[in-house]
C-alpha atoms as a PDB file:
ATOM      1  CA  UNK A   1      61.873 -83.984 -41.611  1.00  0.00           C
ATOM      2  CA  UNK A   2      64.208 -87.449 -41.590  1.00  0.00           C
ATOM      3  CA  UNK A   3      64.704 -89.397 -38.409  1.00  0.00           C
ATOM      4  CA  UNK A   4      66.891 -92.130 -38.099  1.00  0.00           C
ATOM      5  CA  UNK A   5      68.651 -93.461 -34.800  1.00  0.00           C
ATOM      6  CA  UNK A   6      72.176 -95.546 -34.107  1.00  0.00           C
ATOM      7  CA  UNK A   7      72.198 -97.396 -31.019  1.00  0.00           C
ATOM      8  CA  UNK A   8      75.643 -97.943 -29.504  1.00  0.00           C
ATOM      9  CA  UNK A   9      77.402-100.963 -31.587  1.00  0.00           C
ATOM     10  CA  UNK A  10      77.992-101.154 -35.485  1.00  0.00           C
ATOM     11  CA  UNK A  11      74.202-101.973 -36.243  1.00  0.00           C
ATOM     12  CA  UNK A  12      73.004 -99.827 -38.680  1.00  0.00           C
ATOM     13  CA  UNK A  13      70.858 -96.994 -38.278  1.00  0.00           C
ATOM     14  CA  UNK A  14      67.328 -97.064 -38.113  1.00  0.00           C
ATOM     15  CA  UNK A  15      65.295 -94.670 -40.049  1.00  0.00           C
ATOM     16  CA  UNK A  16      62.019 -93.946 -38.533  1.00  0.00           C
ATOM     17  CA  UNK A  17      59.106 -94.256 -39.883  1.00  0.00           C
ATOM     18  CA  UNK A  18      55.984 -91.585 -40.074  1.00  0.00           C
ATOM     19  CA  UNK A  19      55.358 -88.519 -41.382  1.00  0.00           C
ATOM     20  CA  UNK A  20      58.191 -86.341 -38.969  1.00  0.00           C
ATOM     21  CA  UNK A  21      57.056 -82.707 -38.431  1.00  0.00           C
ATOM     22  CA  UNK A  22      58.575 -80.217 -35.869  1.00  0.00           C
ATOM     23  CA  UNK A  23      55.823 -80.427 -33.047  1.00  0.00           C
ATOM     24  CA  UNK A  24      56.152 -84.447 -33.825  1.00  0.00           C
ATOM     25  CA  UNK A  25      59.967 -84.550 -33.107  1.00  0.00           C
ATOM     26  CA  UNK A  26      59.661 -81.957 -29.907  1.00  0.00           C
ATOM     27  CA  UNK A  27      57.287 -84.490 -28.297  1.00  0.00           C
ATOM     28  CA  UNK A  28      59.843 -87.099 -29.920  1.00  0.00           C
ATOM     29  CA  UNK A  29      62.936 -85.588 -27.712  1.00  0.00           C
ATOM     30  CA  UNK A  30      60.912 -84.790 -24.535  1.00  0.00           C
ATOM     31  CA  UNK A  31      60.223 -88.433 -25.133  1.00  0.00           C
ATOM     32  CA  UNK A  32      63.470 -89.854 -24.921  1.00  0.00           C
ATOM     33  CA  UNK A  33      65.178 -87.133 -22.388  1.00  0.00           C
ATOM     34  CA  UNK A  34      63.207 -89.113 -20.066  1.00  0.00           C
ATOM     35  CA  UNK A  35      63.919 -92.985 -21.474  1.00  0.00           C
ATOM     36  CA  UNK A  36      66.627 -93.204 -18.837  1.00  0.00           C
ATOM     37  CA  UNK A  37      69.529 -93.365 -21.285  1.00  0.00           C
ATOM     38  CA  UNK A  38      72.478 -90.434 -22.094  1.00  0.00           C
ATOM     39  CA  UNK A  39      71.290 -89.730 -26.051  1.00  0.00           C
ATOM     40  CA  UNK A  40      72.903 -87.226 -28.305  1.00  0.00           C
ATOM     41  CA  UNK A  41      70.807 -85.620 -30.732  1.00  0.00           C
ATOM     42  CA  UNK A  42      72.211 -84.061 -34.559  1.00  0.00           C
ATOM     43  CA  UNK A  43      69.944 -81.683 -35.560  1.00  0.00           C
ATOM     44  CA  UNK A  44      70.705 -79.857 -39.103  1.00  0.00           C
ATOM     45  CA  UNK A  45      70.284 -76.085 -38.340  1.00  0.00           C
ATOM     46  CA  UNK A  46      71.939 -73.380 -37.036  1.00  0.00           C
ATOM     47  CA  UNK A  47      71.460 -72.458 -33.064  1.00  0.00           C
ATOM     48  CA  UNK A  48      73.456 -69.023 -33.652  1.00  0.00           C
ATOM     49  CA  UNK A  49      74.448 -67.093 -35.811  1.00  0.00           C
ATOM     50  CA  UNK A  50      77.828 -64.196 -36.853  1.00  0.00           C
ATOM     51  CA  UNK A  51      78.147 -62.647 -33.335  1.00  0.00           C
ATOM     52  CA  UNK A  52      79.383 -59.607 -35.327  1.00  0.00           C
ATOM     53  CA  UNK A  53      75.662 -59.494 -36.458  1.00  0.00           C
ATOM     54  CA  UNK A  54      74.545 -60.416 -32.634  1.00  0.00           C
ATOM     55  CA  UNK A  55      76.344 -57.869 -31.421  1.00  0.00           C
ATOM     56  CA  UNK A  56      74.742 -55.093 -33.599  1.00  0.00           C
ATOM     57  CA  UNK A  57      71.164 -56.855 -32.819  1.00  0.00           C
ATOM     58  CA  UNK A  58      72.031 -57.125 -29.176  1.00  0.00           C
ATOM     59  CA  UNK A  59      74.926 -55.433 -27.543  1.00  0.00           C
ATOM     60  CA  UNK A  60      78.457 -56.319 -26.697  1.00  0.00           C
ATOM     61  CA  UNK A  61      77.818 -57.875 -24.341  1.00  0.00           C
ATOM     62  CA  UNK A  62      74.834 -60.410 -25.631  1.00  0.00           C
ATOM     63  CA  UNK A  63      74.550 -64.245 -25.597  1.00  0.00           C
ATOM     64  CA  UNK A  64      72.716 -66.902 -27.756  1.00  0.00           C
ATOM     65  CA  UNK A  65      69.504 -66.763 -25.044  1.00  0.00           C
ATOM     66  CA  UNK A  66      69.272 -62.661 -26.364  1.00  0.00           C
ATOM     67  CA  UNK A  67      69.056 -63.711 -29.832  1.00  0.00           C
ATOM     68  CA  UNK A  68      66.581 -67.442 -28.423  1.00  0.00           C
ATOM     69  CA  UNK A  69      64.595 -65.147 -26.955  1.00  0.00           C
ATOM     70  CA  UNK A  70      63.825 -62.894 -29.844  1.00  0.00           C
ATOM     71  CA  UNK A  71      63.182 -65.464 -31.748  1.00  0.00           C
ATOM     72  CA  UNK A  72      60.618 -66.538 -29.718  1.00  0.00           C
ATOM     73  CA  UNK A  73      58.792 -63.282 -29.009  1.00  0.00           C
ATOM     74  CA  UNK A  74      59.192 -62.514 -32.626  1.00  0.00           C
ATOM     75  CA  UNK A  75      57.081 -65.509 -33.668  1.00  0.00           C
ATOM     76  CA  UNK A  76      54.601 -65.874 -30.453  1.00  0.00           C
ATOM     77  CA  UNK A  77      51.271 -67.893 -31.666  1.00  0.00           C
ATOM     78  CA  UNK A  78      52.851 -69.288 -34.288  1.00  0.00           C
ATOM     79  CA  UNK A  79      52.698 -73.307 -35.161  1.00  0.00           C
ATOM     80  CA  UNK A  80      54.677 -75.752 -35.175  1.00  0.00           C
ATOM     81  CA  UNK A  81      57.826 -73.427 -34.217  1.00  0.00           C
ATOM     82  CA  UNK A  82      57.845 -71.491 -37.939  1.00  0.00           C
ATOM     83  CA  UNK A  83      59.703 -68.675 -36.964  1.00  0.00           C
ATOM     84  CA  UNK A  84      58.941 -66.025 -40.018  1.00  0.00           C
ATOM     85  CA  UNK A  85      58.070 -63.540 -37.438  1.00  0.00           C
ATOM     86  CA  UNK A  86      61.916 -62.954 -36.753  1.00  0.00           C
ATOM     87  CA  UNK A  87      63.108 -62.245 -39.985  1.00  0.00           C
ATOM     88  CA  UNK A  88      60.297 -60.199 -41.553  1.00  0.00           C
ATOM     89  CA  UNK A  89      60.221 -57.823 -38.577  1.00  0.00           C
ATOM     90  CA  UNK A  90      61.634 -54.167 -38.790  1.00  0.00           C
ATOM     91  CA  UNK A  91      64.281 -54.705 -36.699  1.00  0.00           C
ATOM     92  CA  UNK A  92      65.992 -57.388 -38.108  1.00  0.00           C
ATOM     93  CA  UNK A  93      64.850 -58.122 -41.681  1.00  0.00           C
ATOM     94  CA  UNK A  94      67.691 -56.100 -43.193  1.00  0.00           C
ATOM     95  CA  UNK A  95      70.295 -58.358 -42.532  1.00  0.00           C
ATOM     96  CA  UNK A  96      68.669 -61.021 -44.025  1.00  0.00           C
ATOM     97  CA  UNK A  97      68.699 -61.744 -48.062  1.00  0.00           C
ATOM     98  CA  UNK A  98      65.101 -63.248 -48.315  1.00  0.00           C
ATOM     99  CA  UNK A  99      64.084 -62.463 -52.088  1.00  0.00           C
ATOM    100  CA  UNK A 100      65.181 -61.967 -55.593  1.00  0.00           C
ATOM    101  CA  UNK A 101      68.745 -61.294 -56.595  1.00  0.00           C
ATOM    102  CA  UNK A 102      71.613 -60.785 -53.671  1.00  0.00           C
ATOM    103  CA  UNK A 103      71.215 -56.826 -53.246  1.00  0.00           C
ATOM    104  CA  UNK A 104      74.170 -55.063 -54.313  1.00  0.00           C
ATOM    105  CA  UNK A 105      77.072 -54.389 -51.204  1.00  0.00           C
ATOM    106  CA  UNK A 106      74.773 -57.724 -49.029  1.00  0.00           C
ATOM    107  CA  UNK A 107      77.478 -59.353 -47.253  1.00  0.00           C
ATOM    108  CA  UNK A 108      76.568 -63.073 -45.922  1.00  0.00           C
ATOM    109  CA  UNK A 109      78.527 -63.245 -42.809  1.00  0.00           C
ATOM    110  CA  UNK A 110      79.744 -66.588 -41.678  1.00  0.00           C
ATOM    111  CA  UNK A 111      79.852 -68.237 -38.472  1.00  0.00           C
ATOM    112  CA  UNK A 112      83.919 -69.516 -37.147  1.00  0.00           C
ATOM    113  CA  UNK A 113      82.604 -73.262 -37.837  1.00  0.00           C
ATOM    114  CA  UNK A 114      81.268 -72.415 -41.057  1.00  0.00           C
ATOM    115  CA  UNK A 115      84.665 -71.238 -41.676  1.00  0.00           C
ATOM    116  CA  UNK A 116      86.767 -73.750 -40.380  1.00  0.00           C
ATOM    117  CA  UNK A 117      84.439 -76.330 -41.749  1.00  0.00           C
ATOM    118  CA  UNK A 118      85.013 -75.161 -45.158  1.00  0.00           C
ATOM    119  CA  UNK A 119      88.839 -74.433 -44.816  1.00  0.00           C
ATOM    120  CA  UNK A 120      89.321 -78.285 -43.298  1.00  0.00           C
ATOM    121  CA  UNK A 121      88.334 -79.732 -46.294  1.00  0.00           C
ATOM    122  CA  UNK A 122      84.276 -81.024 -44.914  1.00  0.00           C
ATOM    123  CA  UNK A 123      81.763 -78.836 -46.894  1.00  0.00           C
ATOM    124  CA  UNK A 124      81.228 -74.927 -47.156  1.00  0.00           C
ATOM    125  CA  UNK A 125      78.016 -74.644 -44.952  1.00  0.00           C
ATOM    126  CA  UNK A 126      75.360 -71.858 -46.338  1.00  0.00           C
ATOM    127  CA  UNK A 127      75.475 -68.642 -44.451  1.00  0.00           C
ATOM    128  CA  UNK A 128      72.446 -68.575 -41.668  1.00  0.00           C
ATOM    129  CA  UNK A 129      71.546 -65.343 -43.411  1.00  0.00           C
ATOM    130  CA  UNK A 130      70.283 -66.706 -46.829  1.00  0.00           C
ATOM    131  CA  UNK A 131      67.371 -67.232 -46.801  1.00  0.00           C
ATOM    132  CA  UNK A 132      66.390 -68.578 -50.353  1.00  0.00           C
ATOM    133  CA  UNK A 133      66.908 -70.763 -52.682  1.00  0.00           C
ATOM    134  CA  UNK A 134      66.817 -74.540 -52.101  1.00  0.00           C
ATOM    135  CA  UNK A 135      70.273 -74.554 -50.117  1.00  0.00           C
ATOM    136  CA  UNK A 136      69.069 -72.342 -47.783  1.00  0.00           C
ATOM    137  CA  UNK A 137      69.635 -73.227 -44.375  1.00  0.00           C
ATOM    138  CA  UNK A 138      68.965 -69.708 -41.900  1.00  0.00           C
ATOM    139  CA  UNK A 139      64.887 -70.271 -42.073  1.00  0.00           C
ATOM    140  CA  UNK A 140      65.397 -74.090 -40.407  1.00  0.00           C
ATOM    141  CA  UNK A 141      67.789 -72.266 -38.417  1.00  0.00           C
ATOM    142  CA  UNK A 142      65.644 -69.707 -36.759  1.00  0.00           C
ATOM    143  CA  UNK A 143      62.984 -72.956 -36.024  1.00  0.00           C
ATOM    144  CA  UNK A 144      65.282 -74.622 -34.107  1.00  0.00           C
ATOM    145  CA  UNK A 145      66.448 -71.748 -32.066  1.00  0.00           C
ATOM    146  CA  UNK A 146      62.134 -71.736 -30.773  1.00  0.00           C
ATOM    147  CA  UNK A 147      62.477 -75.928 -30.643  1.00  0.00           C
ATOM    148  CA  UNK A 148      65.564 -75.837 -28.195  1.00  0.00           C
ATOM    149  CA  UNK A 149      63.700 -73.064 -25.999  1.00  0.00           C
ATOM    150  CA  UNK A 150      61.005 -74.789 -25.843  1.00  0.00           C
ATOM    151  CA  UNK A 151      62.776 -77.850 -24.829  1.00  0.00           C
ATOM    152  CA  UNK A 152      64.689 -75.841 -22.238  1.00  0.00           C
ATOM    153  CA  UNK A 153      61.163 -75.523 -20.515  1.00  0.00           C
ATOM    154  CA  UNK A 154      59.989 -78.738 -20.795  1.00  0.00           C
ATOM    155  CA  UNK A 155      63.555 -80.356 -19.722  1.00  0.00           C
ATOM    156  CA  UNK A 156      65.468 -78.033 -17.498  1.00  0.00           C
ATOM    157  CA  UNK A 157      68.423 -79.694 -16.396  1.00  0.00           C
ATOM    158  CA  UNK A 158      67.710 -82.446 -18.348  1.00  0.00           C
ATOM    159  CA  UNK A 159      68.915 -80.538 -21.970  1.00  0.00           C
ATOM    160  CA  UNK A 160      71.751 -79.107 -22.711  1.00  0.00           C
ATOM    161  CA  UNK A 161      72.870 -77.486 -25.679  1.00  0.00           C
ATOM    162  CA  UNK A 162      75.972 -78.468 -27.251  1.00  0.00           C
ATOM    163  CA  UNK A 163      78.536 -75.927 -27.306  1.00  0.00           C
ATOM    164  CA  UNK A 164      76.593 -73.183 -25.635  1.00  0.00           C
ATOM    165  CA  UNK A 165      75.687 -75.567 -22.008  1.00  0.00           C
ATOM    166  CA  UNK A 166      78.388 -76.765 -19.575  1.00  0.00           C
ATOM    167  CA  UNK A 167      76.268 -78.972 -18.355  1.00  0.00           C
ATOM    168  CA  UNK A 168      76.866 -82.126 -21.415  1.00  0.00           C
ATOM    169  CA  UNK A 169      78.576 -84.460 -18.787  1.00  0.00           C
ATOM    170  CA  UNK A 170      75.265 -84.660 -16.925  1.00  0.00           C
ATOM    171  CA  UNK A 171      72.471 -83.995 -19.132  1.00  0.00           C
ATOM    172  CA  UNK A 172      70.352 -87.193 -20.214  1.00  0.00           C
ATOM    173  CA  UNK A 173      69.545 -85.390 -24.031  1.00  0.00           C
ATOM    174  CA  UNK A 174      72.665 -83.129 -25.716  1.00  0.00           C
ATOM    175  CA  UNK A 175      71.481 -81.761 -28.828  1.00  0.00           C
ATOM    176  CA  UNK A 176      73.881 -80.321 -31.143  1.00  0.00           C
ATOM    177  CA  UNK A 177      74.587 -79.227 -34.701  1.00  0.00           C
ATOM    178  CA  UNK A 178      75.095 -81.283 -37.220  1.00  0.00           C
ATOM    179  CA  UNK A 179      75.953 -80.540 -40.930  1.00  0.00           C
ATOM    180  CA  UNK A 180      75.400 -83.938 -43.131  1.00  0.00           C
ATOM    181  CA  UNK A 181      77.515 -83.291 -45.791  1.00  0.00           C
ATOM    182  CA  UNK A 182      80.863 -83.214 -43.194  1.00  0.00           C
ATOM    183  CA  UNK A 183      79.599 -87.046 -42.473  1.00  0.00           C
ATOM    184  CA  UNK A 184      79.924 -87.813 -46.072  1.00  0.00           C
ATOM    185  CA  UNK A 185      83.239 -86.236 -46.935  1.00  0.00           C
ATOM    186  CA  UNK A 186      84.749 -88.246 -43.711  1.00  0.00           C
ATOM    187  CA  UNK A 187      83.756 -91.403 -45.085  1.00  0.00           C
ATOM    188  CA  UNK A 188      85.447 -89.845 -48.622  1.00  0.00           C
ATOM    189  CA  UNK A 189      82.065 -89.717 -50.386  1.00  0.00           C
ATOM    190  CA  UNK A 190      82.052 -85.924 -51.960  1.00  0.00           C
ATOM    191  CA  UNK A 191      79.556 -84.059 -52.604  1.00  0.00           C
ATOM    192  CA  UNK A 192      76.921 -85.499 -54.098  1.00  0.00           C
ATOM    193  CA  UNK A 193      73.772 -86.462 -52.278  1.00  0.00           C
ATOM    194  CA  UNK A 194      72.627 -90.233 -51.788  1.00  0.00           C
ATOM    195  CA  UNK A 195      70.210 -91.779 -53.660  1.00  0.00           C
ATOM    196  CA  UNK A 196      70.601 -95.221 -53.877  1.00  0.00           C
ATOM    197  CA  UNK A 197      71.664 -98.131 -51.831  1.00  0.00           C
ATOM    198  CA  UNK A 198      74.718 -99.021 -52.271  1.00  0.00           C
ATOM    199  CA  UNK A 199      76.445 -95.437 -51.787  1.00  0.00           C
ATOM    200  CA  UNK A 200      74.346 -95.130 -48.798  1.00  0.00           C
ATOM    201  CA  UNK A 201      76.209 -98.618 -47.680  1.00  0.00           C
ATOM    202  CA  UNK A 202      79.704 -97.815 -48.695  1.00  0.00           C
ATOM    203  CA  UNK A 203      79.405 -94.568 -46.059  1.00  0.00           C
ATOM    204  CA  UNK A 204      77.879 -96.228 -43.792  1.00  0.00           C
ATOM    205  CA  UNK A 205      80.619 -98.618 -44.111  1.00  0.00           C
ATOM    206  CA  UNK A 206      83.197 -96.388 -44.014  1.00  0.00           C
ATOM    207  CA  UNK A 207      81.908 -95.220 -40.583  1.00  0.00           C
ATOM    208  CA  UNK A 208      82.436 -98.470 -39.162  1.00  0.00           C
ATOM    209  CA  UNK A 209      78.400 -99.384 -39.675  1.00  0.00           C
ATOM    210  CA  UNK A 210      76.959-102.604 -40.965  1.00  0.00           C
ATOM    211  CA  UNK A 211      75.104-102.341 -44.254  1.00  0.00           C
ATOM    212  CA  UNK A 212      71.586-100.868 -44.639  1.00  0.00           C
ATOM    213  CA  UNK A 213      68.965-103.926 -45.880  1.00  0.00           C
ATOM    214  CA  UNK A 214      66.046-101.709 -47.452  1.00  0.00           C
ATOM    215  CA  UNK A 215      65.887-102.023 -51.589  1.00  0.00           C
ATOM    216  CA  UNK A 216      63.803-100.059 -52.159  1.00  0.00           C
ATOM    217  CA  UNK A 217      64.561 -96.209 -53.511  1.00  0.00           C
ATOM    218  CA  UNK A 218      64.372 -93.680 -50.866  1.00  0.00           C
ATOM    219  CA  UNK A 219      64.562 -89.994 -50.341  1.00  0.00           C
ATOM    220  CA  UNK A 220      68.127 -88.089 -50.307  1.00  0.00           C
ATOM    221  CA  UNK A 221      66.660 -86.665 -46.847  1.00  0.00           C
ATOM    222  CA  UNK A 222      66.221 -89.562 -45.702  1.00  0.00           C
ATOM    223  CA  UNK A 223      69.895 -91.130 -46.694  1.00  0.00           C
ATOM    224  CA  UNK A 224      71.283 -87.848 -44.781  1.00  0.00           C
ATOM    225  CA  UNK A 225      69.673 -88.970 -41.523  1.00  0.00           C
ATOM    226  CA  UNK A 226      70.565 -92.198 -41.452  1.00  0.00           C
ATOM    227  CA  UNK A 227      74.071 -91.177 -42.236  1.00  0.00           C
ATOM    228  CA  UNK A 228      74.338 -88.553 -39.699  1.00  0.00           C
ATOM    229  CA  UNK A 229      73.137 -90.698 -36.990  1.00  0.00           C
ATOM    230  CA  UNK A 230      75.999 -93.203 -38.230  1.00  0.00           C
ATOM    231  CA  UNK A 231      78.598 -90.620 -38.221  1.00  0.00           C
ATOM    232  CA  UNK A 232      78.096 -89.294 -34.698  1.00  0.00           C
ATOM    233  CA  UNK A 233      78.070 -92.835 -33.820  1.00  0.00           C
ATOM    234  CA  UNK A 234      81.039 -93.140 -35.393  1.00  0.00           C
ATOM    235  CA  UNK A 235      82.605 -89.728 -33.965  1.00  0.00           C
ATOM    236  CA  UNK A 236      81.971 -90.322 -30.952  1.00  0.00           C
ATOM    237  CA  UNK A 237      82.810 -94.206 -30.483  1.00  0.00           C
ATOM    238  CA  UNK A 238      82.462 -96.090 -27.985  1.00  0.00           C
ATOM    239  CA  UNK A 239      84.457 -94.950 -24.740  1.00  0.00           C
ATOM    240  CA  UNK A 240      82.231 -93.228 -22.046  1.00  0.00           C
ATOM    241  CA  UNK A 241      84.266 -89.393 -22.867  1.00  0.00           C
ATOM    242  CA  UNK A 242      83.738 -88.203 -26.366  1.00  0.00           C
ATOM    243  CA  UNK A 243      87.320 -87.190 -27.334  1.00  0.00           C
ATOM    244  CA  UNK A 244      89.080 -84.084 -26.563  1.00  0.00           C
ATOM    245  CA  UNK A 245      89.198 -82.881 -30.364  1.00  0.00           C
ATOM    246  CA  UNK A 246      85.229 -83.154 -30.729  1.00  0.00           C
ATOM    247  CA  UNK A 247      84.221 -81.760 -27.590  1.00  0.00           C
ATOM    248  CA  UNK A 248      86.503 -79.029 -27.384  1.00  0.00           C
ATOM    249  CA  UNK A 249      87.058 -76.990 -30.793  1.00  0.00           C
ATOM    250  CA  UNK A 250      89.865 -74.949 -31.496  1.00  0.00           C
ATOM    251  CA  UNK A 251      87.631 -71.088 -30.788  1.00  0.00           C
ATOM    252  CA  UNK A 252      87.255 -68.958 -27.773  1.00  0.00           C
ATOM    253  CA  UNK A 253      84.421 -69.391 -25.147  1.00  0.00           C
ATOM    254  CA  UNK A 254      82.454 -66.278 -26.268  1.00  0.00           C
ATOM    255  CA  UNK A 255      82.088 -67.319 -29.925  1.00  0.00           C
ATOM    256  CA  UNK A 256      80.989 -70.815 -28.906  1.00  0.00           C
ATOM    257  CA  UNK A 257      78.748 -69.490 -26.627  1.00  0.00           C
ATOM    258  CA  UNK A 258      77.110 -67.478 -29.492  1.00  0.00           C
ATOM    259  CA  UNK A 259      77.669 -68.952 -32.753  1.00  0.00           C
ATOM    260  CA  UNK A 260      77.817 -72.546 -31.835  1.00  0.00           C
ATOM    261  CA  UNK A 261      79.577 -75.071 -33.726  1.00  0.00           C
ATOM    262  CA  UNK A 262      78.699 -77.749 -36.404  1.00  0.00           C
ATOM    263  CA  UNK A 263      79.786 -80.990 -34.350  1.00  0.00           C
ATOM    264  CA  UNK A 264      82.547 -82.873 -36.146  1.00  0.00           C
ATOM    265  CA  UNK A 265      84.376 -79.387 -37.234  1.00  0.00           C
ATOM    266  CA  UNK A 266      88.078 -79.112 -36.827  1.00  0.00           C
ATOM    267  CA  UNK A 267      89.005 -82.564 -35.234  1.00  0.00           C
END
């Protein structure tokens, strides 16, 4: 895993250094929740999932702490927040394509954001429900849905969960979705990943950043964190509200409140 963090200003990003695994950055956000500054945190996973497929799982009635907490009991005892437990168990492991070729009549439902990301130009994001290849996104997905309810225990109050919390105006850590890629299409990048210096500093310039001073080659991972932390930076700006088009998108209260949205989408 790739940390890097953008104080306010232009400065650029600093990637941090250390071997970065999930138990490291859950100590890492209780950490900071409690520095005494308002910090938004990108993470690159899903937090929900189609709510057509979460109301099958769960009822019409369900919410993203249904599907949190099966997660969690799905996977109890296991390190480091791995969350295999969910999607090799009876109840759920049909609706997920987790080996060999796509089986014939598999649909991969997408989430609203996943649509609208796609449709507005920033990146088609992978379904949550593939879950192999190397672009496969729903396994990191299911971790973070045990990492946020973990840190909902630790923090309380203190967290909240960007779209699915109404509590972002007071919370000292808001962690939300991010989706790197929709970073490097606003700065007018493409497609293709980072691996060298001076792409990484014509992004970061186009997100209003100074230019990064390390020479030496580094992983695309690690070019995708330092960029996302830019580009929320950059999203966001500088006033005290982030603006209306971020922190409200364009889909009814239910759906955010079980799908969640890829931060950035739609504005």
């Amino acid at each position: 895993i790739s940390v890097a963090t953008a104080q306010t200003g232009n400065d650029y990003p600093v990637l941090q250094e250390g071997g970065w695994s999930r138990d490291k950055v859950a100590a890492h956000l209780v950490e900071i929740a409690h520095s005494g500054k308002r910090i938004l945190a990108g993470i690159d996973c899903n937090f929900g999932y189609s709510e057509a497929i979460g109301e099958k799982q769960f009822g019409a009635n369900y919410t993203a702490l249904d599907l949190w907490a099966a997660v969690e009991k799905a996977n109890d005892g296991h390190p480091n927040f791995f969350a295999g437990g969910y999607w090799t168990h009876k109840k759920h492991t049909a609706y997920f394509w987790t080996q060999g070729k796509k089986p014939n009549g598999f649909s991969l439902p997408r989430r609203a954001t996943e649509e609208a990301c796609g449709k507005s130009g920033l990146g088609w994001p992978e379904s949550p429900f593939k879950l192999i290849g190397p672009k496969q996104v729903g396994k990191g997905g299911l971790s973070g849905m045990r990492l946020i309810t973990y840190l909902k225990e630790k923090l309380g109050s203190d967290l909240a969960i960007w779209p699915f919390d109404e509590n972002t105006d007071k919370a000292a850590l808001v962690i939300t979705e991010i989706y790197p890629r929709l970073f490097l299409r606003r700065a007018g990048h493409g497609n293709a990943k980072i691996r060298d210096l001076s792409a990484l500093n014509r992004v970061l310039e186009g997100m209003g950043s100074k230019p990064y001073p390390v020479k030496a080659p580094f992983p695309d991972h690690d070019a995708d964190a330092i960029v996302s932390a830019a580009g929320l930076r950059s999203l966001c700006g500088t006033a005290k509200t982030v603006p209306e088009s971020l922190s409200n998108p364009n889909a009814p209260r239910t759906t955010l409140e079980r799908e969640g949205w890829i931060f950035g989408v739609g504005a």
